[in-house]
N, C-alpha and C. Protein backbone atom coordinates (compact mmCIF):
# COMPACT_ATOMS: atom_id res chain seq x y z
N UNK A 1 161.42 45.50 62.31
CA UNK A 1 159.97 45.44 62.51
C UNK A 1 159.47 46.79 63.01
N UNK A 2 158.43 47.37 62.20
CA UNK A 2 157.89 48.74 63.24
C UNK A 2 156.93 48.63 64.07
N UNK A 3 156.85 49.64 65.06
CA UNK A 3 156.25 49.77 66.24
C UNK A 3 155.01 50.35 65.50
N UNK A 4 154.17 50.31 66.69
CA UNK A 4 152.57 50.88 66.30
C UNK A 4 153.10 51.93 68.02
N UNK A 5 152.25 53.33 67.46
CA UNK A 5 152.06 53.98 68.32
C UNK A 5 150.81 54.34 69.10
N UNK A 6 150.48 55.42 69.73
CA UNK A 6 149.27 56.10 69.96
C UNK A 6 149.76 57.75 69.96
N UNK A 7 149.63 58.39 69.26
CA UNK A 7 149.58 59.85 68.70
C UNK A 7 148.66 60.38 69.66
N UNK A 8 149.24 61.66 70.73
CA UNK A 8 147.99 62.24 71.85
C UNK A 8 148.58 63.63 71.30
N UNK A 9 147.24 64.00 71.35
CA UNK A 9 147.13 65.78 71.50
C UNK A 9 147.67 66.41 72.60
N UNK A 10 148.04 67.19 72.36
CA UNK A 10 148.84 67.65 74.48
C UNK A 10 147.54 68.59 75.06
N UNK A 11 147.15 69.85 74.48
CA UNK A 11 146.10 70.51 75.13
C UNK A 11 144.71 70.46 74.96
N UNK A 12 144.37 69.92 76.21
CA UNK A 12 143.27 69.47 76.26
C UNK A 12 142.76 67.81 76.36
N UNK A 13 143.83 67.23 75.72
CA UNK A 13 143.89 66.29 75.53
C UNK A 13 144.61 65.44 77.44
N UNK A 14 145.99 65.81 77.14
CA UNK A 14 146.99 64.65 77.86
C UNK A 14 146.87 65.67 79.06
N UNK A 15 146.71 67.41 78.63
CA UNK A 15 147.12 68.23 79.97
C UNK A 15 145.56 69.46 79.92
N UNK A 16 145.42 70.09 80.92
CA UNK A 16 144.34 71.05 81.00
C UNK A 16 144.70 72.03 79.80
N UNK A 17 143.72 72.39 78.98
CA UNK A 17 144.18 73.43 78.10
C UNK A 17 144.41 74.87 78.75
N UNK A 18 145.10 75.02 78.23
CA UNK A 18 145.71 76.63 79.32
C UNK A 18 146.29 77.32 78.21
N UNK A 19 145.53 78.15 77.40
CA UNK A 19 145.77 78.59 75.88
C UNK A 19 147.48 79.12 75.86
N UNK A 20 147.76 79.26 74.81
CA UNK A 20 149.41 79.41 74.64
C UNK A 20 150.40 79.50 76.12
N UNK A 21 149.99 78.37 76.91
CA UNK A 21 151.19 78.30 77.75
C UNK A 21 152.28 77.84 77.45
N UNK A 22 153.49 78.14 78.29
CA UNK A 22 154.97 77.36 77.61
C UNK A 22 155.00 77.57 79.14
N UNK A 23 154.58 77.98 80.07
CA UNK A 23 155.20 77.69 81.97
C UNK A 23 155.90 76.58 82.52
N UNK A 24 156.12 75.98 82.61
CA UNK A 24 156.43 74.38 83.32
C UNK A 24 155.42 74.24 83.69
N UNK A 25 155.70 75.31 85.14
CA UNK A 25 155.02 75.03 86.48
C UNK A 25 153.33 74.78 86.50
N UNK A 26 152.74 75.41 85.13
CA UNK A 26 151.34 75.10 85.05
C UNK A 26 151.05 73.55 84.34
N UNK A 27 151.78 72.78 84.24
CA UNK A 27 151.59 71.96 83.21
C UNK A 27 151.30 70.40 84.20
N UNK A 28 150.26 69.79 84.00
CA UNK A 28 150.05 68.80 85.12
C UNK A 28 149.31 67.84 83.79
N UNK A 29 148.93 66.41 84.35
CA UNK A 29 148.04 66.04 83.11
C UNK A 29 147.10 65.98 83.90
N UNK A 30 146.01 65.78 82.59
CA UNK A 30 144.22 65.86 82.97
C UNK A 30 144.32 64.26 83.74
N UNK A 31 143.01 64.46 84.58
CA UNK A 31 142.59 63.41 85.31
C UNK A 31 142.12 62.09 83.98
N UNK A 32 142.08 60.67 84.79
CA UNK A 32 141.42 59.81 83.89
C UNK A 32 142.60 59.30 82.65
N UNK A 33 143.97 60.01 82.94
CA UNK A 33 144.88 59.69 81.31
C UNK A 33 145.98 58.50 82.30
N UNK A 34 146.57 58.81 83.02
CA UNK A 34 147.52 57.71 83.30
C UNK A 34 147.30 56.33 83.29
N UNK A 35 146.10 55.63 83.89
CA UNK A 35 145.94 54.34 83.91
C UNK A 35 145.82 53.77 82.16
N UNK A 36 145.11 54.40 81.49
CA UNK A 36 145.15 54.38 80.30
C UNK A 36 146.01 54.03 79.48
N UNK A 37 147.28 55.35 79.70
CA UNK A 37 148.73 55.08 79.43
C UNK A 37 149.16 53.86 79.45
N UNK A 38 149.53 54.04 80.70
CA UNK A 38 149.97 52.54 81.14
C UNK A 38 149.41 51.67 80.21
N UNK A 39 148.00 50.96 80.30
CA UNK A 39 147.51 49.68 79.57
C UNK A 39 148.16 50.09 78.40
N UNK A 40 147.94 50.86 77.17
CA UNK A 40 148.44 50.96 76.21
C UNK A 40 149.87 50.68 76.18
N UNK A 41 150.82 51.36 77.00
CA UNK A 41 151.72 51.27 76.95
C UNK A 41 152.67 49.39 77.05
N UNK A 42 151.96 48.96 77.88
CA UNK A 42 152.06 47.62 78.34
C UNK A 42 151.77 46.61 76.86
N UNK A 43 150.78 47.09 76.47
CA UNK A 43 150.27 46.62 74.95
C UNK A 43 150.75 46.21 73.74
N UNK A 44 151.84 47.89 74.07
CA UNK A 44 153.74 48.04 73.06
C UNK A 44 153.29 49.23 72.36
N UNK A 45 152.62 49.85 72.55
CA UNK A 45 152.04 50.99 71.83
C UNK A 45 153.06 51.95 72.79
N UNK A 46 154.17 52.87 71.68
CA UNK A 46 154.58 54.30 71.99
C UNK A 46 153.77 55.01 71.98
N UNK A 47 154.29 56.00 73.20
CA UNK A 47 153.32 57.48 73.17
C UNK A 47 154.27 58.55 72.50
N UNK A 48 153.57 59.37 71.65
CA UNK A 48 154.11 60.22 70.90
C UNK A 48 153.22 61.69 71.00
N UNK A 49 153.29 62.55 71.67
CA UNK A 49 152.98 63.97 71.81
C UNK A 49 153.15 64.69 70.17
N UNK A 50 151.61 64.96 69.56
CA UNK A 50 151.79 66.08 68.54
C UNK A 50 150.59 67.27 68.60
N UNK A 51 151.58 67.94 68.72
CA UNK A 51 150.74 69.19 69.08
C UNK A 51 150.73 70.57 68.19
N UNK A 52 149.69 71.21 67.99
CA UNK A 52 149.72 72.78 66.84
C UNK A 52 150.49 73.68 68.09
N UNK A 53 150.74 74.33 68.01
CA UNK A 53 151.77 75.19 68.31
C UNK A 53 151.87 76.74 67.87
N UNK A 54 150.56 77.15 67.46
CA UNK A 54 150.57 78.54 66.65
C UNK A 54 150.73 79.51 67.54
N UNK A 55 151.19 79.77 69.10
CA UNK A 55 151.92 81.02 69.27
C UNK A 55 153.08 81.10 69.15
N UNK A 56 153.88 80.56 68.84
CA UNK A 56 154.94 81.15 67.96
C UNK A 56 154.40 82.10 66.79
N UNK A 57 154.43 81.71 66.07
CA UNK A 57 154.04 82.23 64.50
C UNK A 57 152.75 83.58 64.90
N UNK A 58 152.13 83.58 66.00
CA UNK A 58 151.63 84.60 66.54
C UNK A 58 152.10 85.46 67.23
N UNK A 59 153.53 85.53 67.86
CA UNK A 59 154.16 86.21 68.75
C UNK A 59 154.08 86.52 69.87
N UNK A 60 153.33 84.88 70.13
CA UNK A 60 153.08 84.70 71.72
C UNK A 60 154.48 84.29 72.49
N UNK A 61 155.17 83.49 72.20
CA UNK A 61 156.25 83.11 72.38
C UNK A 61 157.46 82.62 71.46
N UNK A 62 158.64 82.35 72.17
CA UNK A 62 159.52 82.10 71.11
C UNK A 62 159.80 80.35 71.05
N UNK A 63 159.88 79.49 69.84
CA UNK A 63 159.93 78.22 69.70
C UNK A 63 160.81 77.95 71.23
N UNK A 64 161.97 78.62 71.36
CA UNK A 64 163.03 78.04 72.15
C UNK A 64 162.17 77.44 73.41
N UNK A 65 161.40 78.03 73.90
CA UNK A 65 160.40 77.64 74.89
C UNK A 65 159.50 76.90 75.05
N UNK A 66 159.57 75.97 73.76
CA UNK A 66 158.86 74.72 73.98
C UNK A 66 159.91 73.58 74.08
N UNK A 67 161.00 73.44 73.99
CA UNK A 67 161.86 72.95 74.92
C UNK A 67 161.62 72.35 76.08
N UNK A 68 161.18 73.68 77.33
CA UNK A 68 161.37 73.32 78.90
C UNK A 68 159.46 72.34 78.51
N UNK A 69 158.96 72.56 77.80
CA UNK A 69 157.46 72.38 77.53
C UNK A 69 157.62 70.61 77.58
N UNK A 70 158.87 70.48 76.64
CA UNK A 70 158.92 68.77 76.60
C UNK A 70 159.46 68.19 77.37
N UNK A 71 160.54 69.04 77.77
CA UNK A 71 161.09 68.59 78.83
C UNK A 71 160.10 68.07 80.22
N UNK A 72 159.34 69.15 80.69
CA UNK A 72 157.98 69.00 81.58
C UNK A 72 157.44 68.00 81.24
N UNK A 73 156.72 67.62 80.24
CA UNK A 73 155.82 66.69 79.50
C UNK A 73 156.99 64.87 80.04
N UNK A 74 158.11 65.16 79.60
CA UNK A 74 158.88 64.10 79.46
C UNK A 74 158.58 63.37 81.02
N UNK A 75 159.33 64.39 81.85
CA UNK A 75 159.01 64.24 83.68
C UNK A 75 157.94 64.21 84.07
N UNK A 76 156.81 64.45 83.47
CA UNK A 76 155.42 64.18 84.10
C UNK A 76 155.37 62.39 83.51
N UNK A 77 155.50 61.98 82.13
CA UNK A 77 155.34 60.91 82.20
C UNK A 77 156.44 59.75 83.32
N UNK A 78 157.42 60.47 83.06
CA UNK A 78 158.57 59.30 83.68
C UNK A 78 157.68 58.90 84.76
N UNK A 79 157.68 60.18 85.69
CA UNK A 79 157.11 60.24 87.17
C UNK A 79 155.07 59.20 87.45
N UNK A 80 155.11 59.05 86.04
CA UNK A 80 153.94 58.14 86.62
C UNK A 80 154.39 56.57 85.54
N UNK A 81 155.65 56.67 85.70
CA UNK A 81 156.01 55.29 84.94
C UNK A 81 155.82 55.24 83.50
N UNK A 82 155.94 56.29 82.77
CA UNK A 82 155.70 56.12 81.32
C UNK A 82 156.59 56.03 80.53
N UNK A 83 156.91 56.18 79.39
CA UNK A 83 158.19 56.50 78.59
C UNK A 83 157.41 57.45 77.22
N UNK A 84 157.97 58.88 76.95
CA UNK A 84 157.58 59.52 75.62
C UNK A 84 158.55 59.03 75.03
N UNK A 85 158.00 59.03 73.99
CA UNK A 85 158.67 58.14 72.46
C UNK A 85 159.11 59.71 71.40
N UNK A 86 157.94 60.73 72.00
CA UNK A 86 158.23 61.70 70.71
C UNK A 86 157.70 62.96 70.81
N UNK A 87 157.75 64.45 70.87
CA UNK A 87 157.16 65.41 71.12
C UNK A 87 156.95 66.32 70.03
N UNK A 88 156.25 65.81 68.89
CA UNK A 88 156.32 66.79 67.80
C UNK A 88 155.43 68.41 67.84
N UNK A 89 155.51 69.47 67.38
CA UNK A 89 154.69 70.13 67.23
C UNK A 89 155.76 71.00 66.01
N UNK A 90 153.86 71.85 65.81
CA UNK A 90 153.55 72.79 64.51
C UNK A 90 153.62 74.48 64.99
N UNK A 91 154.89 75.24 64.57
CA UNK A 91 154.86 76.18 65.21
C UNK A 91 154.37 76.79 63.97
N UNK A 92 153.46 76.85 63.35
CA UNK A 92 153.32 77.77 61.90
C UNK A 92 151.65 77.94 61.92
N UNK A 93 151.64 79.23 61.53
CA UNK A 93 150.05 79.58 61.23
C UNK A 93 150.16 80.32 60.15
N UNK A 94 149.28 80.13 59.52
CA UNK A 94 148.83 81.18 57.80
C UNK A 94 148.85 82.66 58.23
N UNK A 95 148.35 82.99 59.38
CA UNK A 95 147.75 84.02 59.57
C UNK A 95 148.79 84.76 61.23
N UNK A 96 149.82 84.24 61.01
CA UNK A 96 150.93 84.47 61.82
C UNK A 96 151.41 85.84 62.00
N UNK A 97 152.14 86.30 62.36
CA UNK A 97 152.75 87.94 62.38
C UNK A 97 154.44 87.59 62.46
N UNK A 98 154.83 86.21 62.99
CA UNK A 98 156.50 86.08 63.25
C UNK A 98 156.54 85.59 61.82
N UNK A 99 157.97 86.60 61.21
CA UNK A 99 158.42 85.84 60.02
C UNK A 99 158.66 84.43 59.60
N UNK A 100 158.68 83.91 58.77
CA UNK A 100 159.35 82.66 58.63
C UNK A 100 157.93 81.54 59.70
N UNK A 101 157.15 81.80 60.61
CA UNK A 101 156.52 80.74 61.04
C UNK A 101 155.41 81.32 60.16
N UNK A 102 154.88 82.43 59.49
CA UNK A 102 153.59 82.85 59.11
C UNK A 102 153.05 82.37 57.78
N UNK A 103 152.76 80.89 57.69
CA UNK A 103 152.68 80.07 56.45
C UNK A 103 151.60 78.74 56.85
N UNK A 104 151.03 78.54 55.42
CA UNK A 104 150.22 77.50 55.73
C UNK A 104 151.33 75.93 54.82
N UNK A 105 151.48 75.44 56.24
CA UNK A 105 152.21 74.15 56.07
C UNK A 105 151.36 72.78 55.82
N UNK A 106 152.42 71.42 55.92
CA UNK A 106 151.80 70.33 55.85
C UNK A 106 151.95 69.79 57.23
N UNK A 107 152.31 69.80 58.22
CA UNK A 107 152.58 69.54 60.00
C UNK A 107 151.57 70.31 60.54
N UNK A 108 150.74 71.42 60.29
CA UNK A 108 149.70 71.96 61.55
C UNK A 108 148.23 70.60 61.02
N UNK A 109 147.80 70.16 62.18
CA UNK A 109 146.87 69.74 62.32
C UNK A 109 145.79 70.42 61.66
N UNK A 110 144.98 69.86 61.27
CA UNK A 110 144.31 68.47 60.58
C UNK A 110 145.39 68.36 59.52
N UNK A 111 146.35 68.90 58.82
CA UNK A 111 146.98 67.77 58.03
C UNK A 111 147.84 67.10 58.85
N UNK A 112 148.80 65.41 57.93
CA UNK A 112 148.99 64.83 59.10
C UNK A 112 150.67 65.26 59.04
N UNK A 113 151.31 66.01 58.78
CA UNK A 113 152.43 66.35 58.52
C UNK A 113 153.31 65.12 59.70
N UNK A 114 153.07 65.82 61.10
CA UNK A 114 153.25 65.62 62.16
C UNK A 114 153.11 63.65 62.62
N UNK A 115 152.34 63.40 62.29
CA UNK A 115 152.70 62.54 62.79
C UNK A 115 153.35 61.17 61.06
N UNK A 116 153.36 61.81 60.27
CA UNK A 116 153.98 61.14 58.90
C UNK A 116 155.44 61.30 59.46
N UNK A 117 156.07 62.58 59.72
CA UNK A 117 157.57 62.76 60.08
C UNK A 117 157.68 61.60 61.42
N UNK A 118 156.70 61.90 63.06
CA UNK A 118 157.43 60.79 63.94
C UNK A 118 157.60 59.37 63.22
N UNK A 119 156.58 58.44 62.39
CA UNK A 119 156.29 57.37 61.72
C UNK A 119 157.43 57.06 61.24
N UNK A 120 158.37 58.07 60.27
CA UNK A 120 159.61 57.71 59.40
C UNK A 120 160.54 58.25 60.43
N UNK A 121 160.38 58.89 61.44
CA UNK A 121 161.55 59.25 62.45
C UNK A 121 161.65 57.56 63.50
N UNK A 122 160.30 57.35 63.82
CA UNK A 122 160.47 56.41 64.67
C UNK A 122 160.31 54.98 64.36
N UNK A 123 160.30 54.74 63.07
CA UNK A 123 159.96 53.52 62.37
C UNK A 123 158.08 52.73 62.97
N UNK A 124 157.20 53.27 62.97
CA UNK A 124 156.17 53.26 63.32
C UNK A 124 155.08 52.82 62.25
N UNK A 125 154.33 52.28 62.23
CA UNK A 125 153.45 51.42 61.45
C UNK A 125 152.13 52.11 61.53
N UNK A 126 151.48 53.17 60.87
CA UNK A 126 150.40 53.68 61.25
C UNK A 126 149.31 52.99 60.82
N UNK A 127 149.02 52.15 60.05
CA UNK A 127 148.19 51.33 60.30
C UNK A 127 147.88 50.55 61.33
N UNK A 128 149.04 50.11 62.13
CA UNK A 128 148.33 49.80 63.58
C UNK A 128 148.53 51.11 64.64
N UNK A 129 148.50 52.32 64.08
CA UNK A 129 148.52 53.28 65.87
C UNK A 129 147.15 53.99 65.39
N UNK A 130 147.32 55.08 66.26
CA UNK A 130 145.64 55.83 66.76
C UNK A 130 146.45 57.14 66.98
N UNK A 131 145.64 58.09 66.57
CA UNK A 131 145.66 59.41 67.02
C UNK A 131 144.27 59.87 68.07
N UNK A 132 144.51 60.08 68.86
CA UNK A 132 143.86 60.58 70.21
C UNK A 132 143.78 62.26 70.23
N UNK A 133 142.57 62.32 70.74
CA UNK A 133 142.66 64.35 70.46
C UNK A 133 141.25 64.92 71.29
N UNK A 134 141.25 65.90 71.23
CA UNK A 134 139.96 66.80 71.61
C UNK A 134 139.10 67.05 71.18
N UNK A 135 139.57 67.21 69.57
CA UNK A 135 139.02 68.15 68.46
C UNK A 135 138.75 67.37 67.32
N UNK A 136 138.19 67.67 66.06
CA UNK A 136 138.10 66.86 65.24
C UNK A 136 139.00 67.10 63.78
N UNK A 137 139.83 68.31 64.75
CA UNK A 137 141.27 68.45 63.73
C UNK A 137 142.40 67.61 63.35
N UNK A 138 142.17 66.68 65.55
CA UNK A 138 143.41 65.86 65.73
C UNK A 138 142.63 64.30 65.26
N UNK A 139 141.33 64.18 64.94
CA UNK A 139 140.91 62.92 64.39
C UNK A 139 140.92 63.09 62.67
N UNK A 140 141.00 64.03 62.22
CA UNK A 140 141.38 64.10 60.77
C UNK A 140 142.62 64.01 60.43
N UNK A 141 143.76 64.77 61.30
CA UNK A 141 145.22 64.38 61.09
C UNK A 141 145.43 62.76 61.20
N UNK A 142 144.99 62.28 62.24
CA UNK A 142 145.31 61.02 62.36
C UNK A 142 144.45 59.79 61.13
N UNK A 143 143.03 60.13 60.60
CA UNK A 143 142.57 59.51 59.60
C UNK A 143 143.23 59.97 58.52
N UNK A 144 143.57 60.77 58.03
CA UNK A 144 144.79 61.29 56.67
C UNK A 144 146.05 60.32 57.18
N UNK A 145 146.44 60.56 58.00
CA UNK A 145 148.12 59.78 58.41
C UNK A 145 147.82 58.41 58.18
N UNK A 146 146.32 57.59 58.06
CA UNK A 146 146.41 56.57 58.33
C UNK A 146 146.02 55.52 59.30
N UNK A 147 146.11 56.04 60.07
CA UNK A 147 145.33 55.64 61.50
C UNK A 147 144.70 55.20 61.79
N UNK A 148 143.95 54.88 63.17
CA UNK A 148 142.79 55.17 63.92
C UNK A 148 142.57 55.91 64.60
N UNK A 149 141.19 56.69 64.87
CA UNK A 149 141.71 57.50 65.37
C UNK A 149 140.33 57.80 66.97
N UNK A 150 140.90 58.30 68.05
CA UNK A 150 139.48 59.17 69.20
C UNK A 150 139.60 60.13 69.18
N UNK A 151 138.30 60.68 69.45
CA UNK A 151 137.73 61.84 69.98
C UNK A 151 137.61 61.83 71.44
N UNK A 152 138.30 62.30 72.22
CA UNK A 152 138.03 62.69 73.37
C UNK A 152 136.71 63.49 73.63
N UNK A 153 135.67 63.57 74.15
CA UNK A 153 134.28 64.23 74.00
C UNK A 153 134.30 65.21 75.35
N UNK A 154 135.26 66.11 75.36
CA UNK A 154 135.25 66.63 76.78
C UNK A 154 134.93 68.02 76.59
N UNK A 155 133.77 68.54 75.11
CA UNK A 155 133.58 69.64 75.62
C UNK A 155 134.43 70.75 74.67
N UNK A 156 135.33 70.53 74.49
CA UNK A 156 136.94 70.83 73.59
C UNK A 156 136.43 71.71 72.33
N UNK A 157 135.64 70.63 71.74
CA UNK A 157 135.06 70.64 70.06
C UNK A 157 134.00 71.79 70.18
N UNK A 158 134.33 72.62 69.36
CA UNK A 158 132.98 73.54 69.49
C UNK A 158 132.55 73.75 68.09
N UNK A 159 133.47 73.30 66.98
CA UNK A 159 133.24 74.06 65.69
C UNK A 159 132.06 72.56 65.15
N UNK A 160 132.65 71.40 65.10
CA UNK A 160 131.81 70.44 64.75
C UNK A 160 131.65 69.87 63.51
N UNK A 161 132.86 70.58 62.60
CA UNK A 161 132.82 71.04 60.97
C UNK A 161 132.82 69.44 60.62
N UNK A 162 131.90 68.96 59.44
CA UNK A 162 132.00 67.75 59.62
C UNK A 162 133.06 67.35 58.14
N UNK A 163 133.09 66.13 57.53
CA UNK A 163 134.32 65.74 56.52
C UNK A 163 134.24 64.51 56.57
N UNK A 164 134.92 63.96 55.41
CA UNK A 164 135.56 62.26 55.31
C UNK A 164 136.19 61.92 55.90
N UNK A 165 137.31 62.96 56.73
CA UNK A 165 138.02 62.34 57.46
C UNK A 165 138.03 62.81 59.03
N UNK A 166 137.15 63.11 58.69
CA UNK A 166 136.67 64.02 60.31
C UNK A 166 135.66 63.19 61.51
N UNK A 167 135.29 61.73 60.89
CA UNK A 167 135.21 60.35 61.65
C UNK A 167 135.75 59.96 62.50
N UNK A 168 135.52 60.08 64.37
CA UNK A 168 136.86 58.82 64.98
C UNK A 168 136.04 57.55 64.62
N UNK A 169 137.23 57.00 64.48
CA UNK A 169 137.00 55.91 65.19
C UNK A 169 136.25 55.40 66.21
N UNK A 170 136.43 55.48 67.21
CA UNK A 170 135.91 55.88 68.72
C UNK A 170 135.61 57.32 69.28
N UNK A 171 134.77 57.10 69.81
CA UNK A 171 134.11 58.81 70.80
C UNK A 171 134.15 58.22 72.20
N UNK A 172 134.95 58.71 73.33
CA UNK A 172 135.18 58.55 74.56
C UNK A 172 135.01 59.59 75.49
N UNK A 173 134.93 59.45 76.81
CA UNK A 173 135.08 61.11 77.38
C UNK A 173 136.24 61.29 77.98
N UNK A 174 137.06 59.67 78.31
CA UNK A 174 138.70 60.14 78.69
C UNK A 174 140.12 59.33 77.88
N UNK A 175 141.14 59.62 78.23
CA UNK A 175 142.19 58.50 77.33
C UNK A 175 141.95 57.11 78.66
N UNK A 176 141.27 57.11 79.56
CA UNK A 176 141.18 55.35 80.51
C UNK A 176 140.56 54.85 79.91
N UNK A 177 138.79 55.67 79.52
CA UNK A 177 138.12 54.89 78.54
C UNK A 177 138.22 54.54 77.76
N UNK A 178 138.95 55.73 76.28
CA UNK A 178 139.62 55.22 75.35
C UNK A 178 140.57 54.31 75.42
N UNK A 179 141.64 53.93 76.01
CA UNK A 179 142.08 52.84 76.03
C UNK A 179 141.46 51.17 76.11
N UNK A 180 140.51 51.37 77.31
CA UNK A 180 140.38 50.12 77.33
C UNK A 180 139.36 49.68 76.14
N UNK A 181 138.98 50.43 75.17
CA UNK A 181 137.71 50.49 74.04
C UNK A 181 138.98 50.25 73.00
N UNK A 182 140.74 51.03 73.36
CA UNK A 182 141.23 50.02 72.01
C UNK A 182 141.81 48.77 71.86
N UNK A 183 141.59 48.37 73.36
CA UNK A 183 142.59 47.33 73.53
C UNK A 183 141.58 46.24 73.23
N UNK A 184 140.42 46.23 73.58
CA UNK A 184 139.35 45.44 74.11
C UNK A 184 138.42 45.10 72.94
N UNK A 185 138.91 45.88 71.80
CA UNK A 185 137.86 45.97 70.59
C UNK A 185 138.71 45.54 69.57
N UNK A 186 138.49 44.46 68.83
CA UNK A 186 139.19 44.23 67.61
C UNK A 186 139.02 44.99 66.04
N UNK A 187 139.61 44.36 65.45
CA UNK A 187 139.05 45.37 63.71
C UNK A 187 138.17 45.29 63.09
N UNK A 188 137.59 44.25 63.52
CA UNK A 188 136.12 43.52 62.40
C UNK A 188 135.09 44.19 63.52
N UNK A 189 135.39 44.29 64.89
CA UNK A 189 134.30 44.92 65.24
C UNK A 189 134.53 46.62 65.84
N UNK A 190 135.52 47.24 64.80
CA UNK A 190 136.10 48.82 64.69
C UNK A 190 135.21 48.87 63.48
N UNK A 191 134.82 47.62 62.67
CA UNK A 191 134.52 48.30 61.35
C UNK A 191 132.82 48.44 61.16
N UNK A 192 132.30 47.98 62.63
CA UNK A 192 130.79 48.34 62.45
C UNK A 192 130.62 49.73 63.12
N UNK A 193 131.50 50.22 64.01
CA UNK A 193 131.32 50.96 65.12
C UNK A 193 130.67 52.62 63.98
């Protein structure tokens, strides 16, 4: 039987955006996301981290260093009772300078590369999960993958570019709100929203 997930953006989203960090020590999550977690989590919904990743492929850093990144991510959830299911990211940009990452792929957000691979990695049912995000890159990855999908409204979004698949689902201002708007809302009334 597959699981249904919830697909979160990491910057900006789950943690303060702090442009191409890989630190540990800066990495905390945003206010308003744990209780959230939790309900979802309780629900049976995995959490699965997918994130763009273009300093690599910019020569901000080296992949090896997003490692201690998940590792961090992993211990921030344990430590408020969570469990990560999955930490994908996109180290590739078109417009890159590191060899070999400097390409336009199918895994950088808005396509859904990323979360199609956790789905067949983790046996996951995307018709019942959600992609959660900032931007309306990470609500198009997740409507291409299949999904449902939020917009976190915190400000994040500046470009606004609009599309078919550039629709959430839901518009929230945190993942507490968003949660209790997916738990609390069925499909027949997702499909007037």
């Amino acid at each position: 039987m597959k699981s249904k997930a919830v697909f979160l953006d990491k910057d900006g989203t789950l943690i303060p955006d702090i442009p191409y960090n890989v630190n540990p020590e800066l990495i905390t999550l945003e206010n308003n996301v744990v209780e959230g977690l939790k309900s979802l989590q309780e629900a049976g919904y995995k959490h699965i981290v997918v994130s763009n990743q273009s300093g690599v492929a910019r020569g901000y850093f080296t992949e090896d260093r997003l490692l201690a990144v998940h590792e961090k991510m992993k211990a921030l959830f344990v430590d408020n009772g969570l469990e990560l299911y999955g930490f994908y990211y996109c180290p590739h940009h078109p417009e890159g300078i590191t060899e070999g990452y400097d390409k336009d792929c199918s895994c950088r957000k808005p396509k859904p590369g990323m979360l199609l691979k956790a789905a067949k990695d983790l046996n996951i049912d995307l018709s019942q999960s959600w992609m959660v995000g900032d931007i309306l890159n990470d609500v198009e990855a997740g409507n291409r993958a299949g999904c449902r999908s939020v917009l976190i409204d915190n400000g994040n979004e500046t470009e606004w570019v609009q599309g078919a698949y550039r629709i959430p689902t839901l518009t929230c201002n945190s993942i507490n709100e968003a949660a209790r708007l997916m738990l609390n809302t069925n499909a027949h009334e997702l499909a007037k929203l």
